[in-house]
N, C-alpha and C. Protein backbone atom coordinates (compact mmCIF):
# COMPACT_ATOMS: atom_id res chain seq x y z
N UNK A 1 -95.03 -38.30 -15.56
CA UNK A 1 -95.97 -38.58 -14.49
C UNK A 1 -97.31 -37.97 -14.86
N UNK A 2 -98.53 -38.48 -14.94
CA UNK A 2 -99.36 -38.29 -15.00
C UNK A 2 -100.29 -37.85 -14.06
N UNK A 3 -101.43 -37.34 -13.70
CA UNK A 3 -102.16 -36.79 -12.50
C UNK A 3 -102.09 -35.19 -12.61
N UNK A 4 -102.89 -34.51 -11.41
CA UNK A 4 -103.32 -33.14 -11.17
C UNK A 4 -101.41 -32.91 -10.63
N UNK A 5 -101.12 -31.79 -11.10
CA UNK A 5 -100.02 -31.30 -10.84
C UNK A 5 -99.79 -30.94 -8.89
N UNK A 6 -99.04 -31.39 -8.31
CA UNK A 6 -98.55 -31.41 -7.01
C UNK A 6 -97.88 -30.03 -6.26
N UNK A 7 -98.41 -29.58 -6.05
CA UNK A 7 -97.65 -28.44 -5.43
C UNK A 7 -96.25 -28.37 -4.64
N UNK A 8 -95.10 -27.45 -4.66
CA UNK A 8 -93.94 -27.35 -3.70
C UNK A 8 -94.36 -26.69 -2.66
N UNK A 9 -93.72 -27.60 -1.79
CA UNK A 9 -94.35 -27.57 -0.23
C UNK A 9 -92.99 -26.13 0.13
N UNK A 10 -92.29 -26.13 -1.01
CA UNK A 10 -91.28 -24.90 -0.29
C UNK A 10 -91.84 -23.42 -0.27
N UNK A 11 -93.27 -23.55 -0.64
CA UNK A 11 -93.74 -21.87 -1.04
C UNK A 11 -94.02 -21.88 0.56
N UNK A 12 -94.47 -22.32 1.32
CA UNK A 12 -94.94 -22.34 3.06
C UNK A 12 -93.62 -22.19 3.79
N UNK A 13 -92.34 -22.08 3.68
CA UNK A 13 -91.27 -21.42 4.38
C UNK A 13 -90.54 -20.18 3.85
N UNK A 14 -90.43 -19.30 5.09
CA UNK A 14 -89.91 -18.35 5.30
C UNK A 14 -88.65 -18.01 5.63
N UNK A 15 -87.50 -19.48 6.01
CA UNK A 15 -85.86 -19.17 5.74
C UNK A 15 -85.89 -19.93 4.74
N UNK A 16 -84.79 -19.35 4.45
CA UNK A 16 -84.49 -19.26 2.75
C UNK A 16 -83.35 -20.78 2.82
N UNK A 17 -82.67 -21.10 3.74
CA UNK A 17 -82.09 -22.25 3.57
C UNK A 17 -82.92 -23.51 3.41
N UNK A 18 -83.98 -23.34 4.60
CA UNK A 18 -85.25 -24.29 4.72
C UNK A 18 -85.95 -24.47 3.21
N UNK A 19 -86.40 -23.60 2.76
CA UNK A 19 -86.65 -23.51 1.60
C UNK A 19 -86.14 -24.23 0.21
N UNK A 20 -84.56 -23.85 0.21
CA UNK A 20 -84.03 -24.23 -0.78
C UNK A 20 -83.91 -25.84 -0.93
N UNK A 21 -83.67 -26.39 0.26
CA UNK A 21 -83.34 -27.87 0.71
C UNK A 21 -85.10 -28.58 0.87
N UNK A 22 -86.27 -27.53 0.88
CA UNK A 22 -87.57 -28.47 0.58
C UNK A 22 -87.64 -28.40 -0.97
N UNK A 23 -87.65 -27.57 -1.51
CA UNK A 23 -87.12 -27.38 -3.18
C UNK A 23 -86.68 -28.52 -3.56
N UNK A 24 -85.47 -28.40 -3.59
CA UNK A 24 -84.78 -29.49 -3.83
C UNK A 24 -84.98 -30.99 -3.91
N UNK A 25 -85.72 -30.83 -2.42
CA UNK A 25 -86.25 -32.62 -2.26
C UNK A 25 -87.23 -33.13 -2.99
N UNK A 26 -88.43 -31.66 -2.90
CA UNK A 26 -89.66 -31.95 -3.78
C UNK A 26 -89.23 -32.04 -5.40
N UNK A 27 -88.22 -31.49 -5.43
CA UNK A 27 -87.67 -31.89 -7.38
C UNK A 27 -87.30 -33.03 -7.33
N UNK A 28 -86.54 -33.30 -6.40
CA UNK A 28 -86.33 -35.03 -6.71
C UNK A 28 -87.79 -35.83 -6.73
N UNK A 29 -88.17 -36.10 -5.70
CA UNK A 29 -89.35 -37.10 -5.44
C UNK A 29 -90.03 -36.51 -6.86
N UNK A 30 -90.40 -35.63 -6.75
CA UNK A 30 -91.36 -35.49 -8.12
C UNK A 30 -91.19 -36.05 -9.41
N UNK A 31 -89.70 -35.80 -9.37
CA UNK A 31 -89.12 -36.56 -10.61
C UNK A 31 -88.94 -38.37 -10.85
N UNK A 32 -89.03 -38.62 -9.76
CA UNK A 32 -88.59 -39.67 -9.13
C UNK A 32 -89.63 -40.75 -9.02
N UNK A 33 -90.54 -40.43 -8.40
CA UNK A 33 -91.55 -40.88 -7.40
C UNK A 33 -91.97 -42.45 -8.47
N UNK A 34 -92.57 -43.31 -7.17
CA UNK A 34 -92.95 -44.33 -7.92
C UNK A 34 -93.95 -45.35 -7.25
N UNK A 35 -94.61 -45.21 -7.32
CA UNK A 35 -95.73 -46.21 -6.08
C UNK A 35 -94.85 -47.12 -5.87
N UNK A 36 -95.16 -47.25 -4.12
CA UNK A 36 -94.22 -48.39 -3.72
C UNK A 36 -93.14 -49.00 -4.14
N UNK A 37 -92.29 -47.81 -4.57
CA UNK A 37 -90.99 -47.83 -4.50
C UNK A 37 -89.92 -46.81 -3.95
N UNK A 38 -90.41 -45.59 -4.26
CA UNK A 38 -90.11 -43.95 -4.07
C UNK A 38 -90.65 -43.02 -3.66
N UNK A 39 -91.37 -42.84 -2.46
CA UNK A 39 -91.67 -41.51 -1.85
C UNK A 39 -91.28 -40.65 -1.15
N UNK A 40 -90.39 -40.72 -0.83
CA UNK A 40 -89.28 -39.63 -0.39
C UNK A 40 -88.32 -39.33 -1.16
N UNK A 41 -88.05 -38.13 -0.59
CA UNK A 41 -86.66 -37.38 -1.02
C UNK A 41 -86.09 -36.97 -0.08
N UNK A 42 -85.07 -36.45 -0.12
CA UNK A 42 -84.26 -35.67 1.27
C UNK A 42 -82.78 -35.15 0.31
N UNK A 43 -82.88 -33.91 0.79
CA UNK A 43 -81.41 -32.87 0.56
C UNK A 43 -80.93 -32.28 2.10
N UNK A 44 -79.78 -32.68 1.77
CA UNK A 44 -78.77 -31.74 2.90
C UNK A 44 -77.98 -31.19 2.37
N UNK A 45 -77.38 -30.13 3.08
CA UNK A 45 -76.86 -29.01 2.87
C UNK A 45 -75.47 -29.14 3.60
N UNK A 46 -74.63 -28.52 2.86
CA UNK A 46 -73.21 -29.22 3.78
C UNK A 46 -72.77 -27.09 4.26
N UNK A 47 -71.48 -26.98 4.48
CA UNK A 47 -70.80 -25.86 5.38
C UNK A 47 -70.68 -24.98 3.68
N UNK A 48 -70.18 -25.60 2.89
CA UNK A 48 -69.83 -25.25 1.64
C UNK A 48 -71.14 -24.66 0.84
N UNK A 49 -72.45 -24.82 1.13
CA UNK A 49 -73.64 -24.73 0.44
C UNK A 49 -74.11 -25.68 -0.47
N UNK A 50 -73.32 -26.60 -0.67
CA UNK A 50 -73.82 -27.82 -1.75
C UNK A 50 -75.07 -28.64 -1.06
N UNK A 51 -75.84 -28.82 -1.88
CA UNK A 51 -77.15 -29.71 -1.93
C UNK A 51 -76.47 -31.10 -2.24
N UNK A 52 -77.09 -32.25 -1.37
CA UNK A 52 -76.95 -33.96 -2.08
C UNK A 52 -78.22 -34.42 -1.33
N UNK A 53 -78.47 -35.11 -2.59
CA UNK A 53 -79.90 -35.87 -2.35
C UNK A 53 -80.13 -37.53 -1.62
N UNK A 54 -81.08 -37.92 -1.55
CA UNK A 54 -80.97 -39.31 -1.61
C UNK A 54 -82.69 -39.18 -1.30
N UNK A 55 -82.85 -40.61 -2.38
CA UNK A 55 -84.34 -41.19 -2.59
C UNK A 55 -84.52 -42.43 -1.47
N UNK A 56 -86.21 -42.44 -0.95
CA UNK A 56 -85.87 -43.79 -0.58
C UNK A 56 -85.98 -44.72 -1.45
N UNK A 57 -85.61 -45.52 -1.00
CA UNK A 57 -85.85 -46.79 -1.71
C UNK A 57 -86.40 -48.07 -1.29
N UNK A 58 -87.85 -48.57 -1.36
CA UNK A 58 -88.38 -49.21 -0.73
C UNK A 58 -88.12 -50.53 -1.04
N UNK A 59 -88.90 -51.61 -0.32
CA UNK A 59 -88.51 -53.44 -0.84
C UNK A 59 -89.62 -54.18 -0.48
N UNK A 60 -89.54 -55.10 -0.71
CA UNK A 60 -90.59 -55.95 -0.52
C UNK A 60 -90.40 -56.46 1.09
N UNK A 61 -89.52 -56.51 1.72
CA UNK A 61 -88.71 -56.83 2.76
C UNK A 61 -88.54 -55.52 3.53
N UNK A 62 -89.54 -55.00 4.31
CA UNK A 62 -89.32 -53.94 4.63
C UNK A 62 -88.31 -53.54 5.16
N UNK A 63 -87.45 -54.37 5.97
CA UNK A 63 -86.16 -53.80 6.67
C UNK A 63 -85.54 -53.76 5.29
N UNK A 64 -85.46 -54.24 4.90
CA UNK A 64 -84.12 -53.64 3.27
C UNK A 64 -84.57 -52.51 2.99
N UNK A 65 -85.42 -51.68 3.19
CA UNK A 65 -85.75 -50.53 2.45
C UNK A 65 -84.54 -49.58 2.78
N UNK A 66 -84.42 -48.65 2.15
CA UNK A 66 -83.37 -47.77 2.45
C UNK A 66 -84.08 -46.03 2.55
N UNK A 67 -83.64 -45.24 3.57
CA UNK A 67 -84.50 -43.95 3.57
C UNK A 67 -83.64 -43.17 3.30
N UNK A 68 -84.80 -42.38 2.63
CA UNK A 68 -83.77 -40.84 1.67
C UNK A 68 -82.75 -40.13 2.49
N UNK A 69 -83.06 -39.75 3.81
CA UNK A 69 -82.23 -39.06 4.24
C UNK A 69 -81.00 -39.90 5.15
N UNK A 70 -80.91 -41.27 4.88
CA UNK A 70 -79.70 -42.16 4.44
C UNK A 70 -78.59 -42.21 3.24
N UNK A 71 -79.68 -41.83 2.39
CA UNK A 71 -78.81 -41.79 1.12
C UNK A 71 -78.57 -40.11 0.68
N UNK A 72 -79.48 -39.19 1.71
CA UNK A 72 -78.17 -38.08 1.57
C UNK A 72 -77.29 -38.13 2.07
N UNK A 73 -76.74 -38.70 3.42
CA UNK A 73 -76.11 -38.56 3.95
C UNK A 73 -75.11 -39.45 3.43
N UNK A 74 -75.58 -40.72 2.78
CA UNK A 74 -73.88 -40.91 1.93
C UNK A 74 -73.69 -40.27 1.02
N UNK A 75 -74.79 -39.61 -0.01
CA UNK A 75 -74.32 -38.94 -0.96
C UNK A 75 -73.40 -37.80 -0.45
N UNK A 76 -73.53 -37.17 1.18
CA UNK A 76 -72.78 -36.07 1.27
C UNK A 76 -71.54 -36.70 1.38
N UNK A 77 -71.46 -37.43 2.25
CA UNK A 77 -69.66 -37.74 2.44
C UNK A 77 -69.43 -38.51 1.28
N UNK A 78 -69.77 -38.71 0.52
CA UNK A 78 -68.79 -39.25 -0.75
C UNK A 78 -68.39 -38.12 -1.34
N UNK A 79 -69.40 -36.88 -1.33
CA UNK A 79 -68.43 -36.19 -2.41
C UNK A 79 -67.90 -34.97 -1.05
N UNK A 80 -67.94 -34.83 0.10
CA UNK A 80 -67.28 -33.61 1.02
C UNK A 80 -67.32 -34.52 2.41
N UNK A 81 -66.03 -33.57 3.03
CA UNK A 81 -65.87 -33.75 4.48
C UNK A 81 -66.89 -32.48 5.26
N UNK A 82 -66.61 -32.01 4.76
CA UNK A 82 -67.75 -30.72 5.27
C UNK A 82 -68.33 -30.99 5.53
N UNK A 83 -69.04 -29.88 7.21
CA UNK A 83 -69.66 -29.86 8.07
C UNK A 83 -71.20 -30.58 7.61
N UNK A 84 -72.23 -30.88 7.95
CA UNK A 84 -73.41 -30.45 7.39
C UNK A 84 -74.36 -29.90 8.52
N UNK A 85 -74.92 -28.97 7.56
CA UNK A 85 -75.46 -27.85 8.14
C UNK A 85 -77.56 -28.29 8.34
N UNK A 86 -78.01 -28.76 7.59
CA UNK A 86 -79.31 -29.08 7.64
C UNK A 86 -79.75 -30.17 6.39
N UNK A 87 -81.14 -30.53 6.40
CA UNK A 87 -81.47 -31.07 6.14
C UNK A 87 -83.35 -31.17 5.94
N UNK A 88 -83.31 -31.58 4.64
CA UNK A 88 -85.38 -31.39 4.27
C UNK A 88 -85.60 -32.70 3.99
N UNK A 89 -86.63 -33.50 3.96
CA UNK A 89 -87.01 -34.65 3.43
C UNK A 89 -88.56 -33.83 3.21
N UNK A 90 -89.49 -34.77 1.82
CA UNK A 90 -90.32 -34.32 1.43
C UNK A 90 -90.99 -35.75 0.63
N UNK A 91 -92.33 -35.95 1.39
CA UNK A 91 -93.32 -37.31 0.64
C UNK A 91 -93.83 -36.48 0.04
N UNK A 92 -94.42 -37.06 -1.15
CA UNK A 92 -95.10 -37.45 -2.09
C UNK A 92 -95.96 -38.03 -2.17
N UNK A 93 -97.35 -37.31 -2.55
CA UNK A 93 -98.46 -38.57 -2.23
C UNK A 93 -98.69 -39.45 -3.49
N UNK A 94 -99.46 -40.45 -2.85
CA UNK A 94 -99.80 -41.40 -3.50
C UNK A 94 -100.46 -41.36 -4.59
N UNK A 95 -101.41 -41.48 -5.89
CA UNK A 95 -102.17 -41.36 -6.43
C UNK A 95 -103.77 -41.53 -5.75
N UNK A 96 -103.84 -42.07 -5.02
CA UNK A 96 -105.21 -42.47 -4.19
C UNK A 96 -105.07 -41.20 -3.15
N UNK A 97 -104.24 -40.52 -3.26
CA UNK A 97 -104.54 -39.51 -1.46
C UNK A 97 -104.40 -38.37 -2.06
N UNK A 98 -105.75 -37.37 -1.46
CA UNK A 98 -105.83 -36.31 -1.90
C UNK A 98 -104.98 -35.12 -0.92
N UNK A 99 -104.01 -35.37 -0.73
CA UNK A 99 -103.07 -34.39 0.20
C UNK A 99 -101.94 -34.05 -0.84
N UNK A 100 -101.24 -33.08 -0.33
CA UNK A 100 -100.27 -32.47 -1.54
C UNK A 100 -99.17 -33.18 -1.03
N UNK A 101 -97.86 -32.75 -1.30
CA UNK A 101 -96.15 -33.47 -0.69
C UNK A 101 -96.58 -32.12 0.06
N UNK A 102 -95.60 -33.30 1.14
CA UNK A 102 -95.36 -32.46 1.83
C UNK A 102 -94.01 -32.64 2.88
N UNK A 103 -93.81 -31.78 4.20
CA UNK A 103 -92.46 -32.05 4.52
C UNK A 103 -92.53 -32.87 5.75
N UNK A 104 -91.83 -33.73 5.76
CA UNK A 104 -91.72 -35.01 6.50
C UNK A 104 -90.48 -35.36 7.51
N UNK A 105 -90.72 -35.43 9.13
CA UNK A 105 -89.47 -35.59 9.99
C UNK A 105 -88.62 -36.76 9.61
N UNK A 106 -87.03 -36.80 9.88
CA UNK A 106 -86.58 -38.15 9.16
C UNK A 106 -86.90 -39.05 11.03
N UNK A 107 -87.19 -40.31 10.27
CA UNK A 107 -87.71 -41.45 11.31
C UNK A 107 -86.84 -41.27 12.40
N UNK A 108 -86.83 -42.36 13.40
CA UNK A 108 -86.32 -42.64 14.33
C UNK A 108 -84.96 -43.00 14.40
N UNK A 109 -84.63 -43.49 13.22
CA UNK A 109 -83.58 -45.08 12.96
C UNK A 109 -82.97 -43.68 12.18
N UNK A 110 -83.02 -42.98 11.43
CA UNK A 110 -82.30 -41.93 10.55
C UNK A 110 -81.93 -40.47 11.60
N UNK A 111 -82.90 -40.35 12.70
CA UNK A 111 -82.33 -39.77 13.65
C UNK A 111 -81.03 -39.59 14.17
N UNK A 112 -81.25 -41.47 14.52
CA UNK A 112 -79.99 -41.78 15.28
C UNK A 112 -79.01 -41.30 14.40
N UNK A 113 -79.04 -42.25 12.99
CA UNK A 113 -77.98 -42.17 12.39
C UNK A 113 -76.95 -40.58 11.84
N UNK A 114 -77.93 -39.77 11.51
CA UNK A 114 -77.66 -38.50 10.98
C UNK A 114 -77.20 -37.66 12.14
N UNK A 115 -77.46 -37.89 13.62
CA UNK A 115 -76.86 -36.88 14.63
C UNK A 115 -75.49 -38.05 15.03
N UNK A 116 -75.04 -39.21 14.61
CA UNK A 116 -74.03 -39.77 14.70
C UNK A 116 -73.07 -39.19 13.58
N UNK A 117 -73.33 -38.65 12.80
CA UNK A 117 -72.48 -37.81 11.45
C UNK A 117 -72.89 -36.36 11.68
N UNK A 118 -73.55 -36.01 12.07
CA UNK A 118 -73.78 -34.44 11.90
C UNK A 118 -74.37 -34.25 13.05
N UNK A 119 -74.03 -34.14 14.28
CA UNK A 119 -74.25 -34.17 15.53
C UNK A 119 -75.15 -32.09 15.92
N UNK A 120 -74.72 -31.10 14.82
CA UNK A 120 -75.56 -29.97 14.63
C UNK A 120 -76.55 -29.48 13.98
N UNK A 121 -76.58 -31.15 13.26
CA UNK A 121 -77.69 -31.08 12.28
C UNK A 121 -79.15 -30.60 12.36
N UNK A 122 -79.55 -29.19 11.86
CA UNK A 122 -80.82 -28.72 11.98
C UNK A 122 -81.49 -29.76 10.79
N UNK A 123 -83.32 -29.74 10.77
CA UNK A 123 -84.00 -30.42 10.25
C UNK A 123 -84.75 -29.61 9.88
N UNK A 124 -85.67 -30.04 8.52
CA UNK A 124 -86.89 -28.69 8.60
C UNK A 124 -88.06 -29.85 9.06
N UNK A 125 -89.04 -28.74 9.78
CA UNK A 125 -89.88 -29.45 10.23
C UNK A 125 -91.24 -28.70 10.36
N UNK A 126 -92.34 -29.07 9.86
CA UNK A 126 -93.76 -28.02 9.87
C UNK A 126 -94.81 -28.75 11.33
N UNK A 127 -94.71 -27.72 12.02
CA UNK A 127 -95.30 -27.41 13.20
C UNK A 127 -97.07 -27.82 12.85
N UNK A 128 -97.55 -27.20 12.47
CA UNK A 128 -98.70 -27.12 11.95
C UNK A 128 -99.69 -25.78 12.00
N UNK A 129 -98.32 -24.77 11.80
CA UNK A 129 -98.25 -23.80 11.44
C UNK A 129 -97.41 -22.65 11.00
N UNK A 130 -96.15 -23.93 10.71
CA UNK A 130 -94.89 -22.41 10.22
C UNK A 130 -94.04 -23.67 9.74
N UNK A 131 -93.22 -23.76 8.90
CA UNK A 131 -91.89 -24.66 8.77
C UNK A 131 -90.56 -23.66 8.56
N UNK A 132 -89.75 -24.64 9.59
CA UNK A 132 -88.64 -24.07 10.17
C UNK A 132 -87.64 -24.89 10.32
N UNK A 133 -86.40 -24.61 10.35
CA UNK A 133 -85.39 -25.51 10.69
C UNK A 133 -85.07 -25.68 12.08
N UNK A 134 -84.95 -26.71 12.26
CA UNK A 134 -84.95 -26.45 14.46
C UNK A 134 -83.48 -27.60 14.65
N UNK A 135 -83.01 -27.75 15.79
CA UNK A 135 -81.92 -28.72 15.62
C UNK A 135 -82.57 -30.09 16.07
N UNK A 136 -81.90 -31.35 15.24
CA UNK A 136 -82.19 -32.55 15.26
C UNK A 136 -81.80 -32.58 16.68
N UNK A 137 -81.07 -32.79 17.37
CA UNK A 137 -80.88 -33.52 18.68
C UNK A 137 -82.11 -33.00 19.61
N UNK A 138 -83.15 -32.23 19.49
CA UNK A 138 -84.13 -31.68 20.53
C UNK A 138 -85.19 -32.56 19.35
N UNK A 139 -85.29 -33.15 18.74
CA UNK A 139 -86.31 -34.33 18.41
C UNK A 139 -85.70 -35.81 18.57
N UNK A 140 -84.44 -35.60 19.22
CA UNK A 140 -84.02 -37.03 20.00
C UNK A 140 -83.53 -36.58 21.34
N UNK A 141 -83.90 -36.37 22.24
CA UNK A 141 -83.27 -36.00 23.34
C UNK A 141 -82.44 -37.45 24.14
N UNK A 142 -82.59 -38.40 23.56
CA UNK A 142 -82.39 -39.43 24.74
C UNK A 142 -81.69 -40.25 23.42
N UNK A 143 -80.49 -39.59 22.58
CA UNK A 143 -80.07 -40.47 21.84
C UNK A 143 -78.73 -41.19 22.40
N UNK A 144 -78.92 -42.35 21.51
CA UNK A 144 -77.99 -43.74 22.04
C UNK A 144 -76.28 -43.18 21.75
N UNK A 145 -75.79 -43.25 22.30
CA UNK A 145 -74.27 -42.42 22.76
C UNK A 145 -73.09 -44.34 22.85
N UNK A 146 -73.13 -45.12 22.06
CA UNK A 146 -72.08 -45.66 21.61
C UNK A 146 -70.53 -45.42 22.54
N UNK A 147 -69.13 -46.55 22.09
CA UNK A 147 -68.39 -46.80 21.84
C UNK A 147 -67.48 -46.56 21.10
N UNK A 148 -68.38 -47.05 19.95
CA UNK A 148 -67.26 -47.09 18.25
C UNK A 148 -66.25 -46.27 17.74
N UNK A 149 -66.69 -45.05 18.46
CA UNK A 149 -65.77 -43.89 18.05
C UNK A 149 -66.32 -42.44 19.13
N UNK A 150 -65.42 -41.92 19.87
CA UNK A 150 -65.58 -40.32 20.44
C UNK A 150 -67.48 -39.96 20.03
N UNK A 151 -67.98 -39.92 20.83
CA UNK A 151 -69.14 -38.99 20.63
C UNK A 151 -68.43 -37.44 21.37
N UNK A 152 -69.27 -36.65 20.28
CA UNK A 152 -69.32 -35.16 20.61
C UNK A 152 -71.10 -35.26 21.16
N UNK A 153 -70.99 -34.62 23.12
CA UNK A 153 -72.48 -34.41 23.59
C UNK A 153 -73.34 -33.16 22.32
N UNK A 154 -74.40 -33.81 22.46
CA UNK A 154 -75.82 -33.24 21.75
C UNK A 154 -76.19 -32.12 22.65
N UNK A 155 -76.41 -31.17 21.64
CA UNK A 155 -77.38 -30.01 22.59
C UNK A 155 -78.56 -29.77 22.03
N UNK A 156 -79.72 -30.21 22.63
CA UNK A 156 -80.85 -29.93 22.35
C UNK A 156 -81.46 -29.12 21.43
């Protein structure tokens, strides 16, 4: 990759789990990254301490795109049943934008999905002045509660 070298957005947190899982993400994307194809990353962290990643993966067809912290979350259950404990996603800028990577909430649609599998799932998330892990269900308070299978209630 060519360009001014990008800074890790993990030197700006102060827990060390938060940290390790923005690490992580920013090694992927960095490694990764690809105009309009790859700007995200995302690592979660399971009960066991294992890291699994997932890139997004964009399309020409925007609903086909697939988001990173989709494809951690299959990368986690393919290889563990274990709990998962949190979760970092981290963009990557563009070549045209003078902003560094940085750490990024997972969307709306990955909300849902990730408190439907990991219903204690903390997130890291930068305030706009500290990054911290806080729990996902208090950035969905009004999530969609299904059929398909037993929901366990969300606590804020």
């Amino acid at each position: 990759m060519s360009g001014p070298a990008v800074e890790d957005p993990s030197a700006q947190c102060a827990d060390a789990t938060a940290r390790l899982l923005i690490a992580a993400a920013f090694t992927a994307i960095r490694d990764r990254y690809v105009e309009a194809r790859h700007q995200i990353a995302a690592a979660i962290i399971d009960a066991d301490r294992r890291i699994h990643l997932g890139l997004h993966v964009d399309a020409m067809v925007g609903r086909a795109a697939v988001c990173a912290e989709a494809g951690a979350l299959s990368a986690a259950r393919l290889a563990t049943s274990a709990p998962l404990i949190a979760l970092a996603a981290v963009r990557y800028p563009k070549p045209t934008e003078t902003c560094g990577a940085r750490i990024v909430p997972p969307c709306g649609l990955c909300r849902e999905l990730l408190l439907d599998h990991a219903p204690e799932l903390r997130a890291a998330i930068y305030d706009g002045a500290r990054v911290g892990l806080t729990p996902l269900a208090g950035l969905l308070p009004h999530k969609y509660v299904g059929t398909k299978w037993p929901a366990e209630p969300l606590r804020p």
